[in-house]
Protein backbone atom coordinates (compact mmCIF):
# COMPACT_ATOMS: atom_id res chain seq x y z
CA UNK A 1 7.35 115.74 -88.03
CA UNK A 2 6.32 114.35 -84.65
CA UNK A 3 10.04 112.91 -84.17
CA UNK A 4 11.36 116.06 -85.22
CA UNK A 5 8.80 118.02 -82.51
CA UNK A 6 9.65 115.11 -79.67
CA UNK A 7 13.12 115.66 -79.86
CA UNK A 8 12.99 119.34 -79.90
CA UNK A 9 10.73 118.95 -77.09
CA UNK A 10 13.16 116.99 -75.16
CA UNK A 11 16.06 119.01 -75.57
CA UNK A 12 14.46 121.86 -74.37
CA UNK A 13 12.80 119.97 -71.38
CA UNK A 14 16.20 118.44 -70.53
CA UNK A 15 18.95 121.50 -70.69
CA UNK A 16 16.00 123.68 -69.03
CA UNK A 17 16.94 121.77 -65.64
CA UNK A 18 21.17 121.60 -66.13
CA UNK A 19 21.96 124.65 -67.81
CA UNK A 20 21.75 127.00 -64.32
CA UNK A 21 23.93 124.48 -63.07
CA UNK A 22 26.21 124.52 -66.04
CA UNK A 23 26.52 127.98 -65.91
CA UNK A 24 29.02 128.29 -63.18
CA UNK A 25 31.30 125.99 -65.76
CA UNK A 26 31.61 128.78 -68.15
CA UNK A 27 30.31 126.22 -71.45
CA UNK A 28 26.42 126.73 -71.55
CA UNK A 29 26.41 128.03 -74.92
CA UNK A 30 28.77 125.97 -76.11
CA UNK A 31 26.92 123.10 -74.86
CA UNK A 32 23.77 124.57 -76.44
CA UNK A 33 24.95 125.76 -79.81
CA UNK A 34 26.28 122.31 -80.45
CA UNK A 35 23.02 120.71 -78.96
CA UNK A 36 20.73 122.33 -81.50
CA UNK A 37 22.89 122.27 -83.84
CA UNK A 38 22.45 118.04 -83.80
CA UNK A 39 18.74 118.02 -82.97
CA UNK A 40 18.32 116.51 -86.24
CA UNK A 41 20.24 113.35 -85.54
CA UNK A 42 19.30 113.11 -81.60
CA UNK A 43 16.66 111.41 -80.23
CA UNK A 44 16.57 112.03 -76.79
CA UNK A 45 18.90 114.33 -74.18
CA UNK A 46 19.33 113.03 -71.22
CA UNK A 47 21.08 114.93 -67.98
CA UNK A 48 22.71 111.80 -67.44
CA UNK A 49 22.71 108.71 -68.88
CA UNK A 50 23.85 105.22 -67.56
CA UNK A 51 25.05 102.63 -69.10
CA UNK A 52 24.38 99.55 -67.85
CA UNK A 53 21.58 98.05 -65.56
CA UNK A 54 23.99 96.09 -63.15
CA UNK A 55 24.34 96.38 -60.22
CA UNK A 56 26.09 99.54 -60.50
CA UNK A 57 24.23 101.30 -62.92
CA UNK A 58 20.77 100.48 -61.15
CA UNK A 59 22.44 101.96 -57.90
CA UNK A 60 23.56 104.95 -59.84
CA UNK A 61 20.32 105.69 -61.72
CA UNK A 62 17.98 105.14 -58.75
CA UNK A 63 20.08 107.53 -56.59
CA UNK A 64 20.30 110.23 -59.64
CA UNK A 65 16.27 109.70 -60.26
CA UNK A 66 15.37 110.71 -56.77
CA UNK A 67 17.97 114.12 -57.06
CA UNK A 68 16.91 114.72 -60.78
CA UNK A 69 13.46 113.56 -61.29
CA UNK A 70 11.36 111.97 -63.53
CA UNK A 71 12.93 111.85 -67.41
CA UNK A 72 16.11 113.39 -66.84
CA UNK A 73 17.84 109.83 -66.28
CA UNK A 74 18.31 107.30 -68.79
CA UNK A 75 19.40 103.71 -68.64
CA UNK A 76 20.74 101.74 -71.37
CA UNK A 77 20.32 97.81 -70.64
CA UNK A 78 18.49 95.34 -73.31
CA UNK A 79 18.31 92.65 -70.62
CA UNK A 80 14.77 91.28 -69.48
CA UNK A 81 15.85 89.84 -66.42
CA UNK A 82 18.24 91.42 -63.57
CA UNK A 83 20.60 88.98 -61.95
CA UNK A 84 22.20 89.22 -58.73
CA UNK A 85 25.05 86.77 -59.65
CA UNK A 86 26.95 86.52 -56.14
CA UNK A 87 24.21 83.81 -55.42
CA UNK A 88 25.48 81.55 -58.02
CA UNK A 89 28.03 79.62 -56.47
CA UNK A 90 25.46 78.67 -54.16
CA UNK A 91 23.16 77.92 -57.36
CA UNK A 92 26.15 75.51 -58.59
CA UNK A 93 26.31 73.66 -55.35
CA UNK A 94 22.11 73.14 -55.37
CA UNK A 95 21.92 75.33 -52.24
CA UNK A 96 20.12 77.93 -54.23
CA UNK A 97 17.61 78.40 -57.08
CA UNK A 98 18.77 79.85 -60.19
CA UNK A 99 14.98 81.61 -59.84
CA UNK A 100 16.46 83.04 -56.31
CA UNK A 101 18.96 85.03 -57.86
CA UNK A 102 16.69 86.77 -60.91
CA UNK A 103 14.25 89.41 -61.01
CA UNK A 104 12.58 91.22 -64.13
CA UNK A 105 14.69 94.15 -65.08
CA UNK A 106 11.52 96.30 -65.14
CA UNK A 107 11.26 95.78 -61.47
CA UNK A 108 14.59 96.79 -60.24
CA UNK A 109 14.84 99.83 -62.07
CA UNK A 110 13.82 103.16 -60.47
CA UNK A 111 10.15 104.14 -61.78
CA UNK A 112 11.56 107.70 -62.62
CA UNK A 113 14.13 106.09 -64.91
CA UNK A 114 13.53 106.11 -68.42
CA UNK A 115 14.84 102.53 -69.31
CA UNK A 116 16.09 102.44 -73.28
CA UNK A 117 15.61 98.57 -73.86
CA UNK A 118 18.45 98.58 -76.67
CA UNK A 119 22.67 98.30 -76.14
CA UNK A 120 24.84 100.61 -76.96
CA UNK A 121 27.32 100.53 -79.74
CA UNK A 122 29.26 103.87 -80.18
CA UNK A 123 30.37 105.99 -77.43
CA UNK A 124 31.28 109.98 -78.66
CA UNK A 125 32.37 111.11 -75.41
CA UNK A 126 33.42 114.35 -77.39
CA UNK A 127 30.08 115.33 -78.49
CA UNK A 128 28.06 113.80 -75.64
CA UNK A 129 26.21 111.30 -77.19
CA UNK A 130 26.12 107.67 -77.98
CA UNK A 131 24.38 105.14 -80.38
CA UNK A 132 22.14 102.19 -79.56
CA UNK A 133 22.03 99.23 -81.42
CA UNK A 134 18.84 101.02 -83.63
CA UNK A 135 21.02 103.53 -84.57
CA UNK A 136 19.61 105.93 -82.04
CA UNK A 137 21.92 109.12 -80.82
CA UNK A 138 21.28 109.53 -77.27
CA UNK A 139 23.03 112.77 -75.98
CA UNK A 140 23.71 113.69 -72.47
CA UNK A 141 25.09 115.86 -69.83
CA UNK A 142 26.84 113.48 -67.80
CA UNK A 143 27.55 109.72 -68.51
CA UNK A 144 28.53 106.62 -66.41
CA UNK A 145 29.74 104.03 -67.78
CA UNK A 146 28.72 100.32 -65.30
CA UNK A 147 28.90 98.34 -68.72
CA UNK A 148 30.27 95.01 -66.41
CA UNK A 149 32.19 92.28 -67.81
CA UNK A 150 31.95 90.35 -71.16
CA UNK A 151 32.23 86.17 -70.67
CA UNK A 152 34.42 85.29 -73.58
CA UNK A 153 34.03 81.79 -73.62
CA UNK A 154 34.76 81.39 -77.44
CA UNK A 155 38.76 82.15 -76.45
CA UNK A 156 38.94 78.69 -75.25
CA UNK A 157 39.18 76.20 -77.77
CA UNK A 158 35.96 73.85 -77.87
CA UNK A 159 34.50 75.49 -74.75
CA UNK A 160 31.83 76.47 -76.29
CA UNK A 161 30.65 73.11 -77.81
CA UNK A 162 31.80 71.42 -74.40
CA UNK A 163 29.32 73.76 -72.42
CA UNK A 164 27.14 72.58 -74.89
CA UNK A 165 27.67 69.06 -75.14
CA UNK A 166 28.95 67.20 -72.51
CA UNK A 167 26.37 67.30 -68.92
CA UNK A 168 29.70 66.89 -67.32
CA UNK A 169 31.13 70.48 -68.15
CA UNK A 170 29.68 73.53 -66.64
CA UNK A 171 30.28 77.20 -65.97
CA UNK A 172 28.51 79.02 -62.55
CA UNK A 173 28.86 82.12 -64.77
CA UNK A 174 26.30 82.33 -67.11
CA UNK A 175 22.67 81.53 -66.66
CA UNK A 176 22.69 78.85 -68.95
CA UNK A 177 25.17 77.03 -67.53
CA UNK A 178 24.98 77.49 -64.07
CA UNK A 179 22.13 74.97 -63.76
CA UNK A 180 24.47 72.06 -65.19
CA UNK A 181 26.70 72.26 -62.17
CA UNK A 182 25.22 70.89 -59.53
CA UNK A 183 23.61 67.57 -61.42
CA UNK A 184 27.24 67.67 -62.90
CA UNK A 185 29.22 67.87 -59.38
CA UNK A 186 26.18 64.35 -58.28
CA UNK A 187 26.62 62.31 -61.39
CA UNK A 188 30.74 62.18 -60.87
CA UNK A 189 31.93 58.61 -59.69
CA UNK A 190 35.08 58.84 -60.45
CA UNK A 191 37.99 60.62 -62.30
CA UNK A 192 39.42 63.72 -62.04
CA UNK A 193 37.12 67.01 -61.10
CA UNK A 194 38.71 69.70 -62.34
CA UNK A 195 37.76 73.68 -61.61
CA UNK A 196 39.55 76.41 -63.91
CA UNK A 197 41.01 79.90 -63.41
CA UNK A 198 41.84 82.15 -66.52
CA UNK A 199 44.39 84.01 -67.51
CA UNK A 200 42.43 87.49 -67.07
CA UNK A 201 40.58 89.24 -64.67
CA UNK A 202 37.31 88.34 -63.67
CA UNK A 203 33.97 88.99 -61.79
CA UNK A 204 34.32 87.55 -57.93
CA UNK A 205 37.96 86.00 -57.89
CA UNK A 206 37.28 83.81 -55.35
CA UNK A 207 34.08 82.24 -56.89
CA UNK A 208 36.41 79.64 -59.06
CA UNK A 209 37.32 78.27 -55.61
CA UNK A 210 34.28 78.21 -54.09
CA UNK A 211 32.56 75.36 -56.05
CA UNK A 212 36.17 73.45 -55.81
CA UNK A 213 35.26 73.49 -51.65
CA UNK A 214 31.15 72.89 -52.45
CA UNK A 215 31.97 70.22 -54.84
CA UNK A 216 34.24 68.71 -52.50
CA UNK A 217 31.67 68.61 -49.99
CA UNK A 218 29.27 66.99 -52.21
CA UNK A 219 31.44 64.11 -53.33
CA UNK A 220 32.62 63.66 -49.38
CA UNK A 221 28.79 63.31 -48.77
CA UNK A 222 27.95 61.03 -51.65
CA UNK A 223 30.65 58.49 -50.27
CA UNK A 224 32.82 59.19 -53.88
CA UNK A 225 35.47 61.50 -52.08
CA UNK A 226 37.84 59.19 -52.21
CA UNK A 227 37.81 57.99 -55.81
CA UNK A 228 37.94 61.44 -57.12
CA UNK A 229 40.54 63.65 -57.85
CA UNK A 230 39.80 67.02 -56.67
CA UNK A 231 41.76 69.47 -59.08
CA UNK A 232 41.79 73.30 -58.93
CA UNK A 233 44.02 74.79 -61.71
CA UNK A 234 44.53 78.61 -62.06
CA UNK A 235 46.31 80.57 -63.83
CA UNK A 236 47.63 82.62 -60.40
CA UNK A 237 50.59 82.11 -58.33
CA UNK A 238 48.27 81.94 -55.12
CA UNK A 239 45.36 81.07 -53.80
CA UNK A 240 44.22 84.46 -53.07
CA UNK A 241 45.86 88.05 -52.96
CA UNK A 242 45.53 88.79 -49.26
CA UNK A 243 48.03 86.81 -47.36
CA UNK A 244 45.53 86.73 -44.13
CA UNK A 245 42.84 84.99 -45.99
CA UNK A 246 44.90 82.60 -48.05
CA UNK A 247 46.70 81.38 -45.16
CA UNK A 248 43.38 80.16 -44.50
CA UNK A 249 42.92 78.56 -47.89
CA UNK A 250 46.06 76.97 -48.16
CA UNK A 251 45.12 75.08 -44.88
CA UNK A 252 41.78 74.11 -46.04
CA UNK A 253 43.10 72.32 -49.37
CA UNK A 254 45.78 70.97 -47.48
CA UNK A 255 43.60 69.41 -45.48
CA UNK A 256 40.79 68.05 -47.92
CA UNK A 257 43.54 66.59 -50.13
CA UNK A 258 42.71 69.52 -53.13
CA UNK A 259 45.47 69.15 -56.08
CA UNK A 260 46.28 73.29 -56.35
CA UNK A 261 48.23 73.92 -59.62
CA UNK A 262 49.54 77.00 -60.17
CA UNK A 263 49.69 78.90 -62.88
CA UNK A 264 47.47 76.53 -65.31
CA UNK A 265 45.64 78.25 -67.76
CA UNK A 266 42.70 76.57 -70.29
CA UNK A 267 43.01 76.76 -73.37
CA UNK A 268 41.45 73.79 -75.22
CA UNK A 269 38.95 71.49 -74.32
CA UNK A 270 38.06 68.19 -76.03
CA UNK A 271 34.74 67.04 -74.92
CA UNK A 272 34.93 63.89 -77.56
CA UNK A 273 37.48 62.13 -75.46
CA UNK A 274 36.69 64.34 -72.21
CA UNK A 275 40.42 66.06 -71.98
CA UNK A 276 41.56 69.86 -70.84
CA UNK A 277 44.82 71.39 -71.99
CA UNK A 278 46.55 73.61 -70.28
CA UNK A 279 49.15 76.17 -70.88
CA UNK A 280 51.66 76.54 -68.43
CA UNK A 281 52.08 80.04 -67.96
CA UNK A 282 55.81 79.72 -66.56
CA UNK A 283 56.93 77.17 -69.42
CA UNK A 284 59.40 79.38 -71.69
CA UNK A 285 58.84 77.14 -74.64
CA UNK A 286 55.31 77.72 -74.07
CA UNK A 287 54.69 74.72 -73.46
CA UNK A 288 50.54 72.44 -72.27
CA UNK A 289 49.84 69.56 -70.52
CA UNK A 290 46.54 67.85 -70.76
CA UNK A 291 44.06 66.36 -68.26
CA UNK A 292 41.21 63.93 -68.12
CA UNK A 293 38.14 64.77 -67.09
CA UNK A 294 34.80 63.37 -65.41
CA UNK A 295 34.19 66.91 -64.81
CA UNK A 296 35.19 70.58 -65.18
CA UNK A 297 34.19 73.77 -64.18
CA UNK A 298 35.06 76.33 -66.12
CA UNK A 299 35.54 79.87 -65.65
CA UNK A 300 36.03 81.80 -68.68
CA UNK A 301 38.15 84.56 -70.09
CA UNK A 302 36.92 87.97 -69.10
CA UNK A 303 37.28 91.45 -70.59
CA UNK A 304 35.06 94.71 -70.63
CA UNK A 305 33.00 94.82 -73.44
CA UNK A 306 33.79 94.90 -76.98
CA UNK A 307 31.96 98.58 -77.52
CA UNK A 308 33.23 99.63 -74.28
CA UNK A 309 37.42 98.46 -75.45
CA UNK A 310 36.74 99.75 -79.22
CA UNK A 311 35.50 103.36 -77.45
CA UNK A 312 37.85 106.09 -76.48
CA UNK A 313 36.80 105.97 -72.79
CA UNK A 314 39.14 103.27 -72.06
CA UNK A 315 43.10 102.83 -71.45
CA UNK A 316 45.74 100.97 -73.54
CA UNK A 317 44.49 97.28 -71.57
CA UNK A 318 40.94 97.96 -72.70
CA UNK A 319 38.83 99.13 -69.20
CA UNK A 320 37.22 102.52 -68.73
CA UNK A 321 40.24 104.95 -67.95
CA UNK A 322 38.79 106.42 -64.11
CA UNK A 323 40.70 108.08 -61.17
CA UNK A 324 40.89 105.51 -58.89
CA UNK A 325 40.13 107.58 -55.83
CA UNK A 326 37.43 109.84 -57.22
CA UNK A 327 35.94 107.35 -60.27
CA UNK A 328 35.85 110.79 -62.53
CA UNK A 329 37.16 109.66 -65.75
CA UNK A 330 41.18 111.02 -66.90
CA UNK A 331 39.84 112.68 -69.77
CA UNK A 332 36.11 113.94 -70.31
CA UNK A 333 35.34 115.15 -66.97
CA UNK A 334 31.61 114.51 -67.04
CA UNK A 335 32.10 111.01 -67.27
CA UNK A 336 31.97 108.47 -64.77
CA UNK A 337 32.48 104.90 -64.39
CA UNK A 338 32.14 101.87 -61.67
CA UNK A 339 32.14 98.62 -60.97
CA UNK A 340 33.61 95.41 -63.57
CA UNK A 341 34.49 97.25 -66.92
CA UNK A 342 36.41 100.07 -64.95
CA UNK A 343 40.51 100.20 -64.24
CA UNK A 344 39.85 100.20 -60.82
CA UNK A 345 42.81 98.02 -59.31
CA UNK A 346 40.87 96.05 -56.98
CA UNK A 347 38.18 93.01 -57.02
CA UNK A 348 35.62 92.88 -59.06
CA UNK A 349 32.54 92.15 -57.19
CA UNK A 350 29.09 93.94 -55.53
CA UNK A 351 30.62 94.80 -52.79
CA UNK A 352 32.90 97.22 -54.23
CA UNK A 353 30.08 98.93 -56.54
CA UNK A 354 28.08 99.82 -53.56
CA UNK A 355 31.73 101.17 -52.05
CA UNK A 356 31.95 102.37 -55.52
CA UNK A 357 28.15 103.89 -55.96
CA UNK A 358 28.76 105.95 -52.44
CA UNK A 359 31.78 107.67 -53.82
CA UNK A 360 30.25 108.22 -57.64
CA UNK A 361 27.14 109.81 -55.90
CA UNK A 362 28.92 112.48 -53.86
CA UNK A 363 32.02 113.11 -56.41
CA UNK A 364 29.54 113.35 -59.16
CA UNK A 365 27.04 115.36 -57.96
CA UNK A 366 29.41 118.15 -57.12
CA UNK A 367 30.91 118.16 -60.31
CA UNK A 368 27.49 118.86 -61.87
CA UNK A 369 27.49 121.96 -59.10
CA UNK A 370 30.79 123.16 -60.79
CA UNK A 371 32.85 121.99 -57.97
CA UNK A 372 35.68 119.36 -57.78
CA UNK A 373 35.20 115.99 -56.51
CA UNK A 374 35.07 115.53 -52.64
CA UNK A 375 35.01 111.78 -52.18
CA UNK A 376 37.84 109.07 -52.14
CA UNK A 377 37.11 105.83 -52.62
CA UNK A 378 39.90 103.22 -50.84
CA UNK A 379 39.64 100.32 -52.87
CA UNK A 380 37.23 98.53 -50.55
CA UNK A 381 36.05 95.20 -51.97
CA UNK A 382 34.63 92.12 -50.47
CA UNK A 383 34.80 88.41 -51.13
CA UNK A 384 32.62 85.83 -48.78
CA UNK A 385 35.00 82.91 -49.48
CA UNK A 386 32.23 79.72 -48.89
CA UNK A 387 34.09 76.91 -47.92
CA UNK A 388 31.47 74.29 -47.24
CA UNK A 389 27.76 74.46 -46.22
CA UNK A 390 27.35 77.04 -43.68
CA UNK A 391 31.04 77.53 -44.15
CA UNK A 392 32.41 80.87 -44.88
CA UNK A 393 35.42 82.68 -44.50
CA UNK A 394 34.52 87.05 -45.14
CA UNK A 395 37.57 88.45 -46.74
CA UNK A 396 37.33 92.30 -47.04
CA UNK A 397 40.37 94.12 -48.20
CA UNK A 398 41.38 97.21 -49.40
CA UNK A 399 43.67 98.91 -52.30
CA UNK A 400 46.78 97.62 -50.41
CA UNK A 401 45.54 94.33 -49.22
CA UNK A 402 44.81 95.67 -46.19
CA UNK A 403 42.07 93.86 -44.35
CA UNK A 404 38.65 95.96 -43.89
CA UNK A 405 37.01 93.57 -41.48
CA UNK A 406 33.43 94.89 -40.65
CA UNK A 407 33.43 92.58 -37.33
CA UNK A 408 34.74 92.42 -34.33
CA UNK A 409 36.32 89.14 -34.68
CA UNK A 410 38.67 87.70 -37.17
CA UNK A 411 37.21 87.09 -40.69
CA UNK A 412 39.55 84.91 -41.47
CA UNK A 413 38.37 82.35 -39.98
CA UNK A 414 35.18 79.70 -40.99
CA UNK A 415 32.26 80.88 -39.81
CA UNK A 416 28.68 79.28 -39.55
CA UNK A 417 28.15 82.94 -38.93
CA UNK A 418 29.60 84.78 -42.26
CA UNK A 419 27.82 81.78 -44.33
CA UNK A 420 24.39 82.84 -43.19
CA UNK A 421 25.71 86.49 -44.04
CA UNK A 422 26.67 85.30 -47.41
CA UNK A 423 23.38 82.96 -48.41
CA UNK A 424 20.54 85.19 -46.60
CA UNK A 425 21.15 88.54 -45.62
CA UNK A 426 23.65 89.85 -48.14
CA UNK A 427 20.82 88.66 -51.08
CA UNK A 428 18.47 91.35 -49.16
CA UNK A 429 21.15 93.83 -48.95
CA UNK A 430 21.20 93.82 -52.63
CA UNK A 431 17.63 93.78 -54.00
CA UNK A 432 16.46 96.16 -51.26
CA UNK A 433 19.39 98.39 -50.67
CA UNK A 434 22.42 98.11 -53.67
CA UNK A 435 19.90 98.09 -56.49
CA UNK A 436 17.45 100.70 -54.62
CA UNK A 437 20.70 103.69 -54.37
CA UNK A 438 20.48 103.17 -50.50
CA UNK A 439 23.22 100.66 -49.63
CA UNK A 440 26.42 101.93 -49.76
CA UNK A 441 28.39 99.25 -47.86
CA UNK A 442 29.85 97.98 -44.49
CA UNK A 443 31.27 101.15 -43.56
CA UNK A 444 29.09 102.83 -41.02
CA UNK A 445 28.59 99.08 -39.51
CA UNK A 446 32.12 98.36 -39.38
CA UNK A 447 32.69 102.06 -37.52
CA UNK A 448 29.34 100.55 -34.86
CA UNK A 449 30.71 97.21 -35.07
CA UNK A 450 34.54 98.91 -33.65
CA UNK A 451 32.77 101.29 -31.83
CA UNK A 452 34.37 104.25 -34.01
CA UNK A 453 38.14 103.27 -33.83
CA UNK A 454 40.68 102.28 -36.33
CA UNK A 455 38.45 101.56 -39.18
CA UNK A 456 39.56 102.77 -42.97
CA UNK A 457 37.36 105.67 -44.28
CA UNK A 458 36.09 105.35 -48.05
């Protein structure tokens, strides 16, 4: 009886504040009739709910909180601990503490939020709701969907019990194994150090690279350099999308003697006798080659998440189906989505979720007003490309490949400059601006920064 009293309790509570809005939409009783009609199965209405509490979905919520108030705004994230997972490249190369990167979820969440410590494991975006993993029925106005990326290490043969295993095999993308790399990268002497790229997308494209330049650095340092092989395989045809920046690149492994094979993707490793195999991706006859190790780095296949590709929010390759320009989704209108599990053709990385969370914010909040969506996001996306210590070239790009460059002076370029950028203030940006709904990105410094001309509007 008291379930049965809370819930009716919250649906009044919650439709009490939306349905004026609603009404210009012309579905209020609809949207009521079939409320009621499922109070018996629903726990809790929300006006929105998010799921996920990346960096996205914190954004999202904590702007949404402040417009909605308190309990009108889920969040769906079972996580205890909130990472900010650009630092770990620099936790990988022992520049950084794995600690510096992590704070309890409870303290990056908006106060106003209420924060459903479960995942979720049905999505019924025709009926507004969705189950958590305790079979709860959450139902809402509007959902967005900032679900991230799933690490599917378990594609690769023997990963798994390699990461496991063997000190001398690592991954900077998962907590666990991101602490491996750096007394990994110390302990080689010899042999072939070898740093993967899959055959899918992934979080921060140009974070496979950036421990091949660190770990470089560290062997040149150590006086090893020149009894290693340094060995970047991926699965690409280049070194990075934007010609400007991998210009750049290509010069930089040219010139520290780094082995660049293209179009190399793992699929096996053997951590008994220390060997990678490869599939190479051109071969017809689908043919693999294998390599020794004394060490590998290895990124992992990617995908959005199972519940999230099993759903009907998401297109025939398995991301959340979203108008590129406007993030509304193609076919429930009061969905949204941002950030790694979306279609959005661009790079997958914090930078482009606070591009991302400005957009969602505006487009969003006028379709709960009845209007259409006013915003267009551009495909703006940034990658801090570390090269060394205090070494950084700041690519920022756009749908096209167009360079976005929020200084006056060319990015493409090492800078002592973009590295401090990169290890100390971008860190701040995050915790105290992304995460907080305030930070939206570089564009109203890169419009100061070119004092108003020729920068790209998103």
């Amino acid at each position: 009886m008291a379930a049965a009293v809370a819930s009716r309790r919250c649906v009044g509570l919650c439709f009490s504040g939306s349905l004026g809005q609603l009404a210009g939409q012309g579905n209020v009783s609809q949207i009521v009739k079939r409320s009621l009609s499922r109070t018996h199965n629903v726990l809790s209405v929300y006006k929105m709910v998010v799921v996920g509490g990346g960096a996205g979905g914190c954004a999202t919520a904590a702007h949404f909180c402040r417009e909605m108030g308190k309990g009108h705004v889920a969040i769906i994230e079972p996580s205890e601990t909130h990472a900010y997972q650009s630092m770990w490249t620099l936790v990988g190369a022992g520049l950084k503490t794995l600690g510096q990167s992590q704070r309890p979820m409870s303290s990056v969440l908006p106060s106003k939020c209420d924060w459903i410590k479960e995942s979720a494991v049905k999505f019924d975006p025709e009926n507004n709701s969705l189950t958590t993993s305790s079979g709860k029925q959450i139902q809402y106005d509007y959902l967005v969907v900032a679900a991230g990326l799933q690490l599917n290490y378990d594609q690769v043969k023997g990963l798994t019990e390699a990461l496991q295993s063997d000190p001398q095999v690592c991954s900077n993308y998962h907590a666990q194994y991101v602490t491996k790399t750096f007394p990994a990268l110390e302990a080689v002497q010899s042999g072939n150090a070898i740093f993967t790229f899959p055959n899918t997308p992934i979080k921060c494209a140009g974070a496979p690279q950036k421990i091949v330049y660190l770990g470089e650095e560290i062997f040149r340092n150590k006086g090893t350099r020149d009894k290693i092989d340094v060995i970047y395989n991926t699965s690409l045809n280049v070194l990075f999308a934007v010609e400007k920046y991998a210009a750049t690149l290509r010069n930089i492994v040219q010139k520290r003697h780094i082995k660049v094979n293209y179009r190399h993707n793992l699929v096996e490793v053997k951590p008994d006798s220390r060997e990678a195999v490869f599939q190479l991706l051109d071969s017809e006859k689908g043919e693999t080659t294998t390599f020794s190790y004394s060490f590998l780095h290895a990124t992992p296949p990617m995908s959005a998440p199972d519940v999230v590709r099993s759903s009907p929010l998401v297109n025939a390759d398995g991301w959340v189906d979203v108008n590129k320009h406007t993030l509304q989704h193609t076919q429930f209108p009061n969905v949204f989505a941002l950030g790694d599990c979306t279609n959005l053709p661009t790079s997958k990385t914090a930078a482009a979720a606070a591009s991302q969370c400005g957009v969602l914010k505006h487009n969003l909040s006028a379709v709960i007003k009845g209007k259409q969506p006013t915003h267009s996001y551009d495909g703006y996306t940034s990658c801090p490309l570390v090269t060394g210590k205090n070494k950084c070239v700041l690519a920022e790009f756009d749908y096209d490949g167009h360079p976005m460059e929020t200084f006056p002076v060319d990015q493409s370029k090492e800078r002592w400059s973009m590295y401090q950028m990169k290890a100390h203030v971008m860190p701040q940006l995050y915790f105290h601006g992304l995460l907080k709904g305030i930070y939206e990105g570089p564009a109203m410094f890169r419009k100061v920064m070119h004092l108003g001309m020729g920068e790209k509007k998103h």
